[in-house]
PDB file of N, CA and C in Angstrom:
ATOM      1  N   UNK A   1      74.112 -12.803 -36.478  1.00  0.00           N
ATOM      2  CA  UNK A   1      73.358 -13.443 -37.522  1.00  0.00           C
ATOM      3  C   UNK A   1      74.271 -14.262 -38.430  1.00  0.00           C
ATOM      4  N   UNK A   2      75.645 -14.141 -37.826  1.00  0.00           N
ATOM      5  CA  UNK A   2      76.520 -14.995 -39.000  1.00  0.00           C
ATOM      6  C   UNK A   2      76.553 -16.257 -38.393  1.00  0.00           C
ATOM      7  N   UNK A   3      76.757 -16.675 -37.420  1.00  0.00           N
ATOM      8  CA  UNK A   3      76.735 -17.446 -36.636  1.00  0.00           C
ATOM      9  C   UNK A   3      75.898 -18.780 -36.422  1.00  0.00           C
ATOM     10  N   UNK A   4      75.004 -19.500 -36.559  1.00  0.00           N
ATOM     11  CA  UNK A   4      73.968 -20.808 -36.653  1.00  0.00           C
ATOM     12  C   UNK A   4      73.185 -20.718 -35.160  1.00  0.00           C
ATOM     13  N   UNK A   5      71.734 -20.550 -34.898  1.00  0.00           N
ATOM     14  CA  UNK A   5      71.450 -21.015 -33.994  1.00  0.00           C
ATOM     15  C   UNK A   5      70.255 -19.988 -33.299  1.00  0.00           C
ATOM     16  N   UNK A   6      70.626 -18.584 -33.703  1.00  0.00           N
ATOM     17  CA  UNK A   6      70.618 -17.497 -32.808  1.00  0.00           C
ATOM     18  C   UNK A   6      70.216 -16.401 -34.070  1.00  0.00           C
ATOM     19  N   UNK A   7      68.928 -16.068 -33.978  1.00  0.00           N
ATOM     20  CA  UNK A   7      68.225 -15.238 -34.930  1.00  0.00           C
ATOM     21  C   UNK A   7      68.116 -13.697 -34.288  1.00  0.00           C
ATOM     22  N   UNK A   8      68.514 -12.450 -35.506  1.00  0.00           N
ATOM     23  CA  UNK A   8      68.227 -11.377 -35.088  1.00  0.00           C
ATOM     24  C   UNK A   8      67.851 -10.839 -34.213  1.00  0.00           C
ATOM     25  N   UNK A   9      66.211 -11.301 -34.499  1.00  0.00           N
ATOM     26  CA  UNK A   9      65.269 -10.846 -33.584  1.00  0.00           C
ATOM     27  C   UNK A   9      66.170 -11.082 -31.485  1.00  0.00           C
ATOM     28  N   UNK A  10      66.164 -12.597 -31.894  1.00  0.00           N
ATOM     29  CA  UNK A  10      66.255 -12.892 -30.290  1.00  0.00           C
ATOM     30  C   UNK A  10      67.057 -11.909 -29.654  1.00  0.00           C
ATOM     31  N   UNK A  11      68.434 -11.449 -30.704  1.00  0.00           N
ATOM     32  CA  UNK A  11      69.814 -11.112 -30.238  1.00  0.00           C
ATOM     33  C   UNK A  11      68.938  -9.707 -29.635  1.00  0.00           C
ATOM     34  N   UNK A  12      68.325  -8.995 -30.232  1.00  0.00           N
ATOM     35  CA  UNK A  12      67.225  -8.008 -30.387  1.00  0.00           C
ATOM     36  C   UNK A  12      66.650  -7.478 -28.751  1.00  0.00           C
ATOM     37  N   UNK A  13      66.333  -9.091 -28.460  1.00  0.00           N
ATOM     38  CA  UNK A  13      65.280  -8.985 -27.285  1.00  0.00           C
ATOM     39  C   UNK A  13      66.445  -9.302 -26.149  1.00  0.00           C
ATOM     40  N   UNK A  14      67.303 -10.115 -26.608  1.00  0.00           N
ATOM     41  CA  UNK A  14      68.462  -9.832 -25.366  1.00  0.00           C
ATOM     42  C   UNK A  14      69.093  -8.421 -24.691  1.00  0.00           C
ATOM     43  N   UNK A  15      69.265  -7.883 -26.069  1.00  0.00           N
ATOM     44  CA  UNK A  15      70.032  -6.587 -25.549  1.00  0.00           C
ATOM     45  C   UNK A  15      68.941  -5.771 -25.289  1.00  0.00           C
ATOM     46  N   UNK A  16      67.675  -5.692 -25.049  1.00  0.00           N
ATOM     47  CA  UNK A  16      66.333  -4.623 -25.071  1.00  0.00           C
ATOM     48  C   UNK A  16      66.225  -3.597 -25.920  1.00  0.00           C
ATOM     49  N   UNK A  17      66.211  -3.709 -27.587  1.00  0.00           N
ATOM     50  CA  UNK A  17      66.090  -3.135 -28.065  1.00  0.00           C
ATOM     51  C   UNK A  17      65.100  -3.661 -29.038  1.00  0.00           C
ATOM     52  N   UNK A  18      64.410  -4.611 -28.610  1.00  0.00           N
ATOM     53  CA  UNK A  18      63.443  -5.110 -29.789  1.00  0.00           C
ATOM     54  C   UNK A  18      61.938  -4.367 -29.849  1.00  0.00           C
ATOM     55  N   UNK A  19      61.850  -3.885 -28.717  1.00  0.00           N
ATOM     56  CA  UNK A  19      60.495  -2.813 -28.681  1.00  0.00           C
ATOM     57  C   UNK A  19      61.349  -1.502 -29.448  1.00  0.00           C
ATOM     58  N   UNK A  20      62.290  -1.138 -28.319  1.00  0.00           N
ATOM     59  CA  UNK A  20      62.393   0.276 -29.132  1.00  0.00           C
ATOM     60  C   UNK A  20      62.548   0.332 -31.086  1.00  0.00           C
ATOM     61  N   UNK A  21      62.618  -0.814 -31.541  1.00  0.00           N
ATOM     62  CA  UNK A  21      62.909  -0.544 -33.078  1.00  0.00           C
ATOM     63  C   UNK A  21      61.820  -1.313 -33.278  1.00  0.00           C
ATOM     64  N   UNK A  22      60.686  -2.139 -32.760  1.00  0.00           N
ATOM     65  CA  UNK A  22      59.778  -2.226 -33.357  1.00  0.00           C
ATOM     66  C   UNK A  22      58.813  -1.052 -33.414  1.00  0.00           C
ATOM     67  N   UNK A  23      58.904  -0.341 -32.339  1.00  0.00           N
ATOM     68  CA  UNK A  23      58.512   1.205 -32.287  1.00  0.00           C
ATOM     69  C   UNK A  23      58.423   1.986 -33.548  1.00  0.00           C
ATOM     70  N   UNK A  24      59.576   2.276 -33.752  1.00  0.00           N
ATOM     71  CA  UNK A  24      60.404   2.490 -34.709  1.00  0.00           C
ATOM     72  C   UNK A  24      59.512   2.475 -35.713  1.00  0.00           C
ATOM     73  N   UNK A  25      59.776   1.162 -36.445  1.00  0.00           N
ATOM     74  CA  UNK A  25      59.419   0.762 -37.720  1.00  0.00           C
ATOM     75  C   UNK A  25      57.419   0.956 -37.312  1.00  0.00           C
ATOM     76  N   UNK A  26      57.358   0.868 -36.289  1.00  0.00           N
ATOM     77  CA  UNK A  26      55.389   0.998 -36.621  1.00  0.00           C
ATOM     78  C   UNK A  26      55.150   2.699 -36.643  1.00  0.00           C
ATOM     79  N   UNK A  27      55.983   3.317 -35.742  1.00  0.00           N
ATOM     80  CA  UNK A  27      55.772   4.718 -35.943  1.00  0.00           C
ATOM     81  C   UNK A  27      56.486   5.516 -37.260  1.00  0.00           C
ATOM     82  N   UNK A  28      57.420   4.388 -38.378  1.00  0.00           N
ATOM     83  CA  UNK A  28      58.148   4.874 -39.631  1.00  0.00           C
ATOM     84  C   UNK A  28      59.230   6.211 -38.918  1.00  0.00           C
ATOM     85  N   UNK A  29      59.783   5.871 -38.157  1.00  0.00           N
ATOM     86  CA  UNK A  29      60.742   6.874 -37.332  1.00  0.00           C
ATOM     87  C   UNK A  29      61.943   6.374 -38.301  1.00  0.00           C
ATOM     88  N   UNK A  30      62.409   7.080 -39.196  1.00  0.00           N
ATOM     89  CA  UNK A  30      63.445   7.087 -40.530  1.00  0.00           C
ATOM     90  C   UNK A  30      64.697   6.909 -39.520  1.00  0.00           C
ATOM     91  N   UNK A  31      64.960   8.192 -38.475  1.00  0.00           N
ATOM     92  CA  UNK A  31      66.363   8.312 -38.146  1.00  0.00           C
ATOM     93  C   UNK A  31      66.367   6.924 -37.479  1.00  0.00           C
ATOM     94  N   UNK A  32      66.081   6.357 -36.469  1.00  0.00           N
ATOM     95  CA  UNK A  32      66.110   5.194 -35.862  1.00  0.00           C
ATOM     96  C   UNK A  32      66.600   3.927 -36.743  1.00  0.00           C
ATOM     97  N   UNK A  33      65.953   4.080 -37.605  1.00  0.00           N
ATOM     98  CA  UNK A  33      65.707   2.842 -39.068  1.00  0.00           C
ATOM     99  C   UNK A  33      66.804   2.987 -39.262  1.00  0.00           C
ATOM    100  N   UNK A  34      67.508   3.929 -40.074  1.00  0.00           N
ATOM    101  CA  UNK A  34      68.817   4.132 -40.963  1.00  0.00           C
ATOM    102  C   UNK A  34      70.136   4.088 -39.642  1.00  0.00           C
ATOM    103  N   UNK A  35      69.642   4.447 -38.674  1.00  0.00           N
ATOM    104  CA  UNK A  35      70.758   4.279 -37.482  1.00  0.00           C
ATOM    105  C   UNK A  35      71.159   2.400 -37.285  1.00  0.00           C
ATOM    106  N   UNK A  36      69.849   1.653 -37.247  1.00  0.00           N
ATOM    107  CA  UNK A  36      69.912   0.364 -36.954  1.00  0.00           C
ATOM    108  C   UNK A  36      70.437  -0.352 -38.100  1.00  0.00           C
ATOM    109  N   UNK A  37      69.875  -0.015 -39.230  1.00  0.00           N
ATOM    110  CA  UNK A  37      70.694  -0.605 -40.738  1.00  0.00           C
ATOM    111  C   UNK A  37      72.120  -0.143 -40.995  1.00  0.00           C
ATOM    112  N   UNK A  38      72.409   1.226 -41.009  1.00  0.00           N
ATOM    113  CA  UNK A  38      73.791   1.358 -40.939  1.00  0.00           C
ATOM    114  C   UNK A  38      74.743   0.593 -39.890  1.00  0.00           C
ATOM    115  N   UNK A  39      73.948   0.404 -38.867  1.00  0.00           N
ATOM    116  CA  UNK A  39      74.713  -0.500 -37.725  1.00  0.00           C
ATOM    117  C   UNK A  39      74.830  -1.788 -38.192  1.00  0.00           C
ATOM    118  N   UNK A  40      73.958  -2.632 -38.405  1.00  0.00           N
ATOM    119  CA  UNK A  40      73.877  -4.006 -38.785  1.00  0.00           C
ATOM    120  C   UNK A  40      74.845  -4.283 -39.964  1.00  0.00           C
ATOM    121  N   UNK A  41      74.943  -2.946 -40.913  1.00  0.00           N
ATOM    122  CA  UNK A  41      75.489  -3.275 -42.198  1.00  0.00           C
ATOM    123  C   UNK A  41      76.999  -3.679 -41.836  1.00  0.00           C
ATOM    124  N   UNK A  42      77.326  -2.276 -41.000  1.00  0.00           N
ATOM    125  CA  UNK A  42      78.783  -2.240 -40.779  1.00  0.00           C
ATOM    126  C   UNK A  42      79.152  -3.268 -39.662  1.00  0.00           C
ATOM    127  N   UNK A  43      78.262  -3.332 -38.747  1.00  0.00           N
ATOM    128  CA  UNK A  43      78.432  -4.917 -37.724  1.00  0.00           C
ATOM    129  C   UNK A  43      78.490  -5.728 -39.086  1.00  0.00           C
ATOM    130  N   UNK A  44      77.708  -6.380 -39.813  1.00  0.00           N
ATOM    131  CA  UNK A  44      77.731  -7.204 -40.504  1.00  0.00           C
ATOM    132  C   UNK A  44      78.856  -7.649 -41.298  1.00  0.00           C
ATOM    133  N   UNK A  45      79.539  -6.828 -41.921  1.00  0.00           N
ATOM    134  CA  UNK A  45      80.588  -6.378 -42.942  1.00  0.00           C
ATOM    135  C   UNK A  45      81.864  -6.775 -42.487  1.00  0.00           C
ATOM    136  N   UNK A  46      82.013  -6.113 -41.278  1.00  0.00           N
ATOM    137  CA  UNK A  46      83.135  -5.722 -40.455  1.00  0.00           C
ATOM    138  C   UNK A  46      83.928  -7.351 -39.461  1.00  0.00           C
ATOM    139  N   UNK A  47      82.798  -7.866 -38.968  1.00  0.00           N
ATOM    140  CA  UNK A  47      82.388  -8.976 -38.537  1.00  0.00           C
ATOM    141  C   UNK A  47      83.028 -10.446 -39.310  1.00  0.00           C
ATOM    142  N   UNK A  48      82.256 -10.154 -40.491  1.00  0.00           N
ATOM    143  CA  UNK A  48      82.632 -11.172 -41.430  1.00  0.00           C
ATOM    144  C   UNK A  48      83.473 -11.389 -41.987  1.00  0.00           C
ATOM    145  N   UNK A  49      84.499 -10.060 -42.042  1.00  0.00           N
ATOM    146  CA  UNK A  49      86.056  -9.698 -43.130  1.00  0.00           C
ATOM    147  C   UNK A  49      86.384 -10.818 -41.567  1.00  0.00           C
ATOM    148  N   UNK A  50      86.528 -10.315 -40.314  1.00  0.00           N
ATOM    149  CA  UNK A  50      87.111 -10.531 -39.176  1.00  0.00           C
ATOM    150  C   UNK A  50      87.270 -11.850 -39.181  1.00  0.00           C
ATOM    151  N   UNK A  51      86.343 -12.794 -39.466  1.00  0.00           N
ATOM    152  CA  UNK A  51      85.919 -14.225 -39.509  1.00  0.00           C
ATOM    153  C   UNK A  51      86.790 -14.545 -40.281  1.00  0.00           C
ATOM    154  N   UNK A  52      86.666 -14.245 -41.908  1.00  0.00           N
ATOM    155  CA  UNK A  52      87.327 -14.207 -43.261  1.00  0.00           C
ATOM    156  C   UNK A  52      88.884 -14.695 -42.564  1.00  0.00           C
ATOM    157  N   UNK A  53      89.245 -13.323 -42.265  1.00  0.00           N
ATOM    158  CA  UNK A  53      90.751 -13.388 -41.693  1.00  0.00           C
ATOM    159  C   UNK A  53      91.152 -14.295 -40.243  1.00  0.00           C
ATOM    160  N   UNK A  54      90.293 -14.811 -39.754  1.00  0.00           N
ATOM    161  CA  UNK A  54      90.665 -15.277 -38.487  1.00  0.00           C
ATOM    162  C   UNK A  54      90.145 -16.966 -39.435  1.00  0.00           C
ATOM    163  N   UNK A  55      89.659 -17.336 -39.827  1.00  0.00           N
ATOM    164  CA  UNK A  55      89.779 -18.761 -40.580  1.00  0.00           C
ATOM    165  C   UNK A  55      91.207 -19.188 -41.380  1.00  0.00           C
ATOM    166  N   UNK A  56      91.670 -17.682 -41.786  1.00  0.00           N
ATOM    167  CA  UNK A  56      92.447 -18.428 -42.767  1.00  0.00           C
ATOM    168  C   UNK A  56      93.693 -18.907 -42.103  1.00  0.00           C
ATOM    169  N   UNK A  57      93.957 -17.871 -41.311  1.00  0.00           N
ATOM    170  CA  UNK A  57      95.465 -17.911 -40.269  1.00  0.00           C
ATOM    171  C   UNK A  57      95.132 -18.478 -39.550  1.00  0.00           C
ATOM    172  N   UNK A  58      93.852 -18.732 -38.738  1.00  0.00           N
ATOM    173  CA  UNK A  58      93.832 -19.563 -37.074  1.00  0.00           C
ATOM    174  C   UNK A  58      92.494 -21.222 -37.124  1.00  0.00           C
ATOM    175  N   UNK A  59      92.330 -21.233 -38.213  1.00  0.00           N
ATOM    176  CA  UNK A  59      91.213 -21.842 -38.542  1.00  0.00           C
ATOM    177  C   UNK A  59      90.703 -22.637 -37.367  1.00  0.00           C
ATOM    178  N   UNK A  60      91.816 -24.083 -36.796  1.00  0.00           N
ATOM    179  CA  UNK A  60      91.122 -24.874 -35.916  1.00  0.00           C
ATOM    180  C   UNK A  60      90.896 -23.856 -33.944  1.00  0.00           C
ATOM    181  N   UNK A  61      91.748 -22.903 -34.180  1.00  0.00           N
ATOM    182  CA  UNK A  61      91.777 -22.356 -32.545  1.00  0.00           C
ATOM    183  C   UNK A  61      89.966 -21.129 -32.732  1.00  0.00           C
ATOM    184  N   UNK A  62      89.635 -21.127 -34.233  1.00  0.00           N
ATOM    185  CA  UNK A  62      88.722 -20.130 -34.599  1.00  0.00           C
ATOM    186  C   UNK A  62      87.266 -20.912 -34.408  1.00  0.00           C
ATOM    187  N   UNK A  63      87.552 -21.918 -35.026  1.00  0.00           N
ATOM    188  CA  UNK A  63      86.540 -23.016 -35.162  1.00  0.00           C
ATOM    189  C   UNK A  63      85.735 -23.712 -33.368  1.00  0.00           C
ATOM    190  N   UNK A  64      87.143 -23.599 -32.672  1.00  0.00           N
ATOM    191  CA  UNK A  64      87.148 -24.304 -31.362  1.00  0.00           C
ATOM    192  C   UNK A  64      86.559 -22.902 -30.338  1.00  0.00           C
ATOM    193  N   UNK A  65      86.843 -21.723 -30.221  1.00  0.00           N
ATOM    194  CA  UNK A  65      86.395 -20.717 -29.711  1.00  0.00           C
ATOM    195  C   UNK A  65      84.835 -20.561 -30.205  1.00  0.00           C
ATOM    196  N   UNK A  66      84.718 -20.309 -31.647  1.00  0.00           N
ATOM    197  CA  UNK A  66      83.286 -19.948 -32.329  1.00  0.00           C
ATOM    198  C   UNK A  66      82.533 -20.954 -31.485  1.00  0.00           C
ATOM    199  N   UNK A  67      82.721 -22.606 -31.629  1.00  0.00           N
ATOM    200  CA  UNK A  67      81.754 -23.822 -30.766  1.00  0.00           C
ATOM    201  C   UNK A  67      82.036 -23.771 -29.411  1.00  0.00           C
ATOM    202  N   UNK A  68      82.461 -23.092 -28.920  1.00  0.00           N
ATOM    203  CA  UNK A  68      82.674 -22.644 -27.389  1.00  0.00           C
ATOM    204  C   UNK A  68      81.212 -21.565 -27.124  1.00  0.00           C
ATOM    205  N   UNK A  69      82.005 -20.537 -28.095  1.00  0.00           N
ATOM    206  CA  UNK A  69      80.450 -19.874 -27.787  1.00  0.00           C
ATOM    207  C   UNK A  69      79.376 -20.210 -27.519  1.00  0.00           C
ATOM    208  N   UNK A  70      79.163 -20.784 -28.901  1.00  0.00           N
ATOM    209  CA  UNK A  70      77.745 -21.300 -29.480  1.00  0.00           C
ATOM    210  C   UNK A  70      77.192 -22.536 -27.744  1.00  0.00           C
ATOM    211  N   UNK A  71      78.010 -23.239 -27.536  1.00  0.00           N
ATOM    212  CA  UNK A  71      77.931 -24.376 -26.436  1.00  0.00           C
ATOM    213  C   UNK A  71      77.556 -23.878 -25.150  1.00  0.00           C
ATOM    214  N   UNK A  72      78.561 -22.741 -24.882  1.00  0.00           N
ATOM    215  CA  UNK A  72      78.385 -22.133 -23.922  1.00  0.00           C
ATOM    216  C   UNK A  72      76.823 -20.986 -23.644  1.00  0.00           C
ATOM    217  N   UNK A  73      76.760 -20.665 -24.700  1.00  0.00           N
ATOM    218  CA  UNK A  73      75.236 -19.973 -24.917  1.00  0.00           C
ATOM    219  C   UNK A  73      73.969 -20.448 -24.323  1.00  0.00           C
ATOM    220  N   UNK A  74      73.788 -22.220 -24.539  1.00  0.00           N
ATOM    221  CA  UNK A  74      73.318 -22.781 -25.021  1.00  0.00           C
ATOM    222  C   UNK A  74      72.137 -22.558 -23.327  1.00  0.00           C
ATOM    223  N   UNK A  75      72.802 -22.099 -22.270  1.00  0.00           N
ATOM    224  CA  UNK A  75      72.325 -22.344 -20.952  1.00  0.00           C
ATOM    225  C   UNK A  75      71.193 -21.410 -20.997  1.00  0.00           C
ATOM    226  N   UNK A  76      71.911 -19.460 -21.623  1.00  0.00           N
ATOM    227  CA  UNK A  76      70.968 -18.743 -21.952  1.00  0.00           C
ATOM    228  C   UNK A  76      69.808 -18.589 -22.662  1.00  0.00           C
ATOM    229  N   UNK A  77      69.729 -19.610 -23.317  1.00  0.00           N
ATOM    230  CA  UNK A  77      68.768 -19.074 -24.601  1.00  0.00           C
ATOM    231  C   UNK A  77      67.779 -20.792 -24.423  1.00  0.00           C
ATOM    232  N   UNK A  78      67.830 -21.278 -23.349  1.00  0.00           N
ATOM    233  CA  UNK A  78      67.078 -22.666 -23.208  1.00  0.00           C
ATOM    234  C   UNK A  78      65.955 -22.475 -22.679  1.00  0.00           C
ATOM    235  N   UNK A  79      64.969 -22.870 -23.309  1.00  0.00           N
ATOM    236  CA  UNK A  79      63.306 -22.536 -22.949  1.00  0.00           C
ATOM    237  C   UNK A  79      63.336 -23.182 -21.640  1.00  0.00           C
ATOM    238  N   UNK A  80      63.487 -23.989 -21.258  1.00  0.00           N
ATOM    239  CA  UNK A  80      62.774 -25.062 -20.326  1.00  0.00           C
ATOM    240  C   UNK A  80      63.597 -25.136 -18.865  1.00  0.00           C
ATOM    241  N   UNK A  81      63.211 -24.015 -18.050  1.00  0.00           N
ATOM    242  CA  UNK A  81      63.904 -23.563 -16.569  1.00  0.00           C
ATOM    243  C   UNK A  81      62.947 -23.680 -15.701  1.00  0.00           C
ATOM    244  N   UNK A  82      63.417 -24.037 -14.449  1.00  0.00           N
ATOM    245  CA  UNK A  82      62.754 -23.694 -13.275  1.00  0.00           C
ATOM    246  C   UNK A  82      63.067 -22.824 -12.439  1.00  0.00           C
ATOM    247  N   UNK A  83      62.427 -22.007 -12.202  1.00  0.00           N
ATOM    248  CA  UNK A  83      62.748 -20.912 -11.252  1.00  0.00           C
ATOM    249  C   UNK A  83      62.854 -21.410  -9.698  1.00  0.00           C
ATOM    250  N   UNK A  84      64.213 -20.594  -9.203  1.00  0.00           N
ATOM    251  CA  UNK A  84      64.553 -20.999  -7.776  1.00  0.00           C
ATOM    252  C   UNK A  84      64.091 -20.213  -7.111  1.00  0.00           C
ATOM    253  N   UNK A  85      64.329 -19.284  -7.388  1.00  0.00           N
ATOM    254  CA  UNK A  85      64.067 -17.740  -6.492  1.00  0.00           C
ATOM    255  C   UNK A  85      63.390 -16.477  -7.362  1.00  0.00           C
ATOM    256  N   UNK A  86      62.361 -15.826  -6.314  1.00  0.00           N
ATOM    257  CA  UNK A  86      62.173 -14.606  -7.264  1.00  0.00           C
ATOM    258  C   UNK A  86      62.104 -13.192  -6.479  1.00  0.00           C
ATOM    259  N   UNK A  87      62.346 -12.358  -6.857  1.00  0.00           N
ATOM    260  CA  UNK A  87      62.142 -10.844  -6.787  1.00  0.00           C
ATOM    261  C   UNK A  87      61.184 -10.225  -7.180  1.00  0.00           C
ATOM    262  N   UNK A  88      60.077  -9.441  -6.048  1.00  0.00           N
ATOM    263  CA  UNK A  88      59.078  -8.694  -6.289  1.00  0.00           C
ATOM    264  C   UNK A  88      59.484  -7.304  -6.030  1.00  0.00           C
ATOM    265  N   UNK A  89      59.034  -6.733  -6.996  1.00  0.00           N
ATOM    266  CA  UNK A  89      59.606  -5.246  -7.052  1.00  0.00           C
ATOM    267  C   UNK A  89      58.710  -4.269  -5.666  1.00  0.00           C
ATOM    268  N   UNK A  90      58.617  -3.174  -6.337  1.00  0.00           N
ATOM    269  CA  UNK A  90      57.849  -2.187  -5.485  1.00  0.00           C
ATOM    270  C   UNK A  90      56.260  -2.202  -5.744  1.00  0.00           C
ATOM    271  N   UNK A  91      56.176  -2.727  -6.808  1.00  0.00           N
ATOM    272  CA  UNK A  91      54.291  -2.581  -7.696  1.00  0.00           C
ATOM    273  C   UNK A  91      53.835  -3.925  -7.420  1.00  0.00           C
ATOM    274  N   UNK A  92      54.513  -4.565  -7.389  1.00  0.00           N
ATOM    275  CA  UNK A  92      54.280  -6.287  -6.606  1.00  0.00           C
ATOM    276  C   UNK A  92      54.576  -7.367  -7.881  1.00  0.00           C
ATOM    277  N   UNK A  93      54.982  -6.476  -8.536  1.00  0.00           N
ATOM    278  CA  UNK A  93      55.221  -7.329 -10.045  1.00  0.00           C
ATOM    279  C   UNK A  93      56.665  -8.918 -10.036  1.00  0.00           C
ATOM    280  N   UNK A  94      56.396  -9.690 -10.018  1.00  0.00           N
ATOM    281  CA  UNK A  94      57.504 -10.984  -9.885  1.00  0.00           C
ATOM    282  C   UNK A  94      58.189 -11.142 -11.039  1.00  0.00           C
ATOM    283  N   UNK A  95      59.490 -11.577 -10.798  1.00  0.00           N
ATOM    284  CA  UNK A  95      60.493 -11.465 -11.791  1.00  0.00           C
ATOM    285  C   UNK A  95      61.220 -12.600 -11.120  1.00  0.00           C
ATOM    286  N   UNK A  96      62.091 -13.459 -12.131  1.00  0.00           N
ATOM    287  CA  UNK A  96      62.908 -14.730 -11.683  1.00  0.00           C
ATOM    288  C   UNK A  96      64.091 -14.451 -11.886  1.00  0.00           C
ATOM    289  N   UNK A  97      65.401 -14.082 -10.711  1.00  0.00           N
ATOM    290  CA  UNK A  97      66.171 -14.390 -10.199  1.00  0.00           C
ATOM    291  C   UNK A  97      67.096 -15.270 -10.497  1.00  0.00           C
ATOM    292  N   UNK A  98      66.827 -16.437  -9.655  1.00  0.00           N
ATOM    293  CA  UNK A  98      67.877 -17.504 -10.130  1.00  0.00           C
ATOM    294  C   UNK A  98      67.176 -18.622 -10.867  1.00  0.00           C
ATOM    295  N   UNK A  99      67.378 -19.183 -11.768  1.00  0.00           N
ATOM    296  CA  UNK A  99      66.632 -20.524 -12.806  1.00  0.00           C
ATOM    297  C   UNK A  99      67.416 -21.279 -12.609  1.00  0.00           C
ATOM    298  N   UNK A 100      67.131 -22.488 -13.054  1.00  0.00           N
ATOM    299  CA  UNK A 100      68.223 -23.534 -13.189  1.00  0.00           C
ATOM    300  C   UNK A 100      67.541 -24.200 -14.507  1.00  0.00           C
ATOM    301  N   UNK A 101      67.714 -24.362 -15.384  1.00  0.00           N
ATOM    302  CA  UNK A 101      67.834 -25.245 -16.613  1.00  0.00           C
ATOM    303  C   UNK A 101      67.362 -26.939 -16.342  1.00  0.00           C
ATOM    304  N   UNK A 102      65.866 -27.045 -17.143  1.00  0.00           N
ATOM    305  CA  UNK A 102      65.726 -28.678 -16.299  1.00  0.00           C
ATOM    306  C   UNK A 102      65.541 -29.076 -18.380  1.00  0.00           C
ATOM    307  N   UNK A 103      65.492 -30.669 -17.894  1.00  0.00           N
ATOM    308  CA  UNK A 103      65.410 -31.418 -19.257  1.00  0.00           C
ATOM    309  C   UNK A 103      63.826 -31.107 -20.006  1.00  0.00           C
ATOM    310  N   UNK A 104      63.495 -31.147 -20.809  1.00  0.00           N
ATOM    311  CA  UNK A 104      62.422 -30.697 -21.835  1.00  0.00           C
ATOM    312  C   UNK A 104      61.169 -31.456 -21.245  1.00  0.00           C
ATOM    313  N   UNK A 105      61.620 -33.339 -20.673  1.00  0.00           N
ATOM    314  CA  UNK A 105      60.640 -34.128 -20.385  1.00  0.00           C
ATOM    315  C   UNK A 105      59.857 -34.068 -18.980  1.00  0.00           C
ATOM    316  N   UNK A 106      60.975 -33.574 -18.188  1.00  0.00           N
ATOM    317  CA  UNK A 106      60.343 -32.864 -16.971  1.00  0.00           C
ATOM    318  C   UNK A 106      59.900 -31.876 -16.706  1.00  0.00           C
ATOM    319  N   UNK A 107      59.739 -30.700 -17.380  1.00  0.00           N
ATOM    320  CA  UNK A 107      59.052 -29.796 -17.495  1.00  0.00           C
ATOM    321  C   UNK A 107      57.906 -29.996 -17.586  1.00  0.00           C
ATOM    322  N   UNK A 108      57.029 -29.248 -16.449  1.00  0.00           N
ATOM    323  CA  UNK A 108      55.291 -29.249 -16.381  1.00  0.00           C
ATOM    324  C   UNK A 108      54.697 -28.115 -17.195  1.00  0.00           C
ATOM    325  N   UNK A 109      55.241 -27.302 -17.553  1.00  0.00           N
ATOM    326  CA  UNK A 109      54.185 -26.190 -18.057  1.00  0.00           C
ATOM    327  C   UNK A 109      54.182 -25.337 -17.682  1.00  0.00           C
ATOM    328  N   UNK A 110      54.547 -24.820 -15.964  1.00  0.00           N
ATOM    329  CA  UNK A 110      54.383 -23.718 -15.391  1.00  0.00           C
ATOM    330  C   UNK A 110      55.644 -22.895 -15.248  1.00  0.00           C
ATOM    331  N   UNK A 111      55.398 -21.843 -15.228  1.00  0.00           N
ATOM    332  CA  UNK A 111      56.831 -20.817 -15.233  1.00  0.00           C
ATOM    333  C   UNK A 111      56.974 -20.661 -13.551  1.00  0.00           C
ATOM    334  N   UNK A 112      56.149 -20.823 -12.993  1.00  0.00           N
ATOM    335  CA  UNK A 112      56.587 -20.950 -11.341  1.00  0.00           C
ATOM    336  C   UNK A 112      58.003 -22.022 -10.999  1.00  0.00           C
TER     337      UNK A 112
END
């Protein structure tokens, strides 16, 4: 969340934990809550001194890695894919495999 681009939530649904703590918070499950806030705080905290100190001593090699990330990300988190290949499980349920990333204007609409 320190970062530009890339909101909580999503980071949330990447790692699969955005049901289990929306759970959470609809069932008011305290230990869960205070487990995820103490985490975020000290991720948060901890994170940012790290930044703090890696700007002051390394600024342009910090700056050039951080937009590496962010650039490099950019493949994961892009709405607009076409699926190459897919995988049907055992229940017959379809899941996509390999995507490839197409431009926004060629995109039809369909997740096939």
């Amino acid at each position: 969340m320190i970062l530009p681009g890339i909101s909580g939530a999503f980071i949330l649904i990447i790692l699969g934990a955005y049901k289990a703590l929306s759970d959470a918070f609809h069932d008011f499950d305290i230990k869960k809550i205070f487990i995820f806030a103490g985490g975020a705080l000290v991720g948060l905290l901890s994170f940012s001194h790290l930044l703090k100190w890696l700007f002051k001593h390394y600024h342009n090699i910090t700056l050039a890695v951080l937009t590496g990330f962010i650039f490099g990300s950019l493949n994961k988190v892009w709405p607009w894919k076409k699926t190459l290949t897919w995988h049907t499980n055992s229940e017959g349920i379809k899941s996509a495999v390999l995507q490839e990333s197409i431009s926004p204007f060629s995109f039809d609409g369909n997740i096939n």
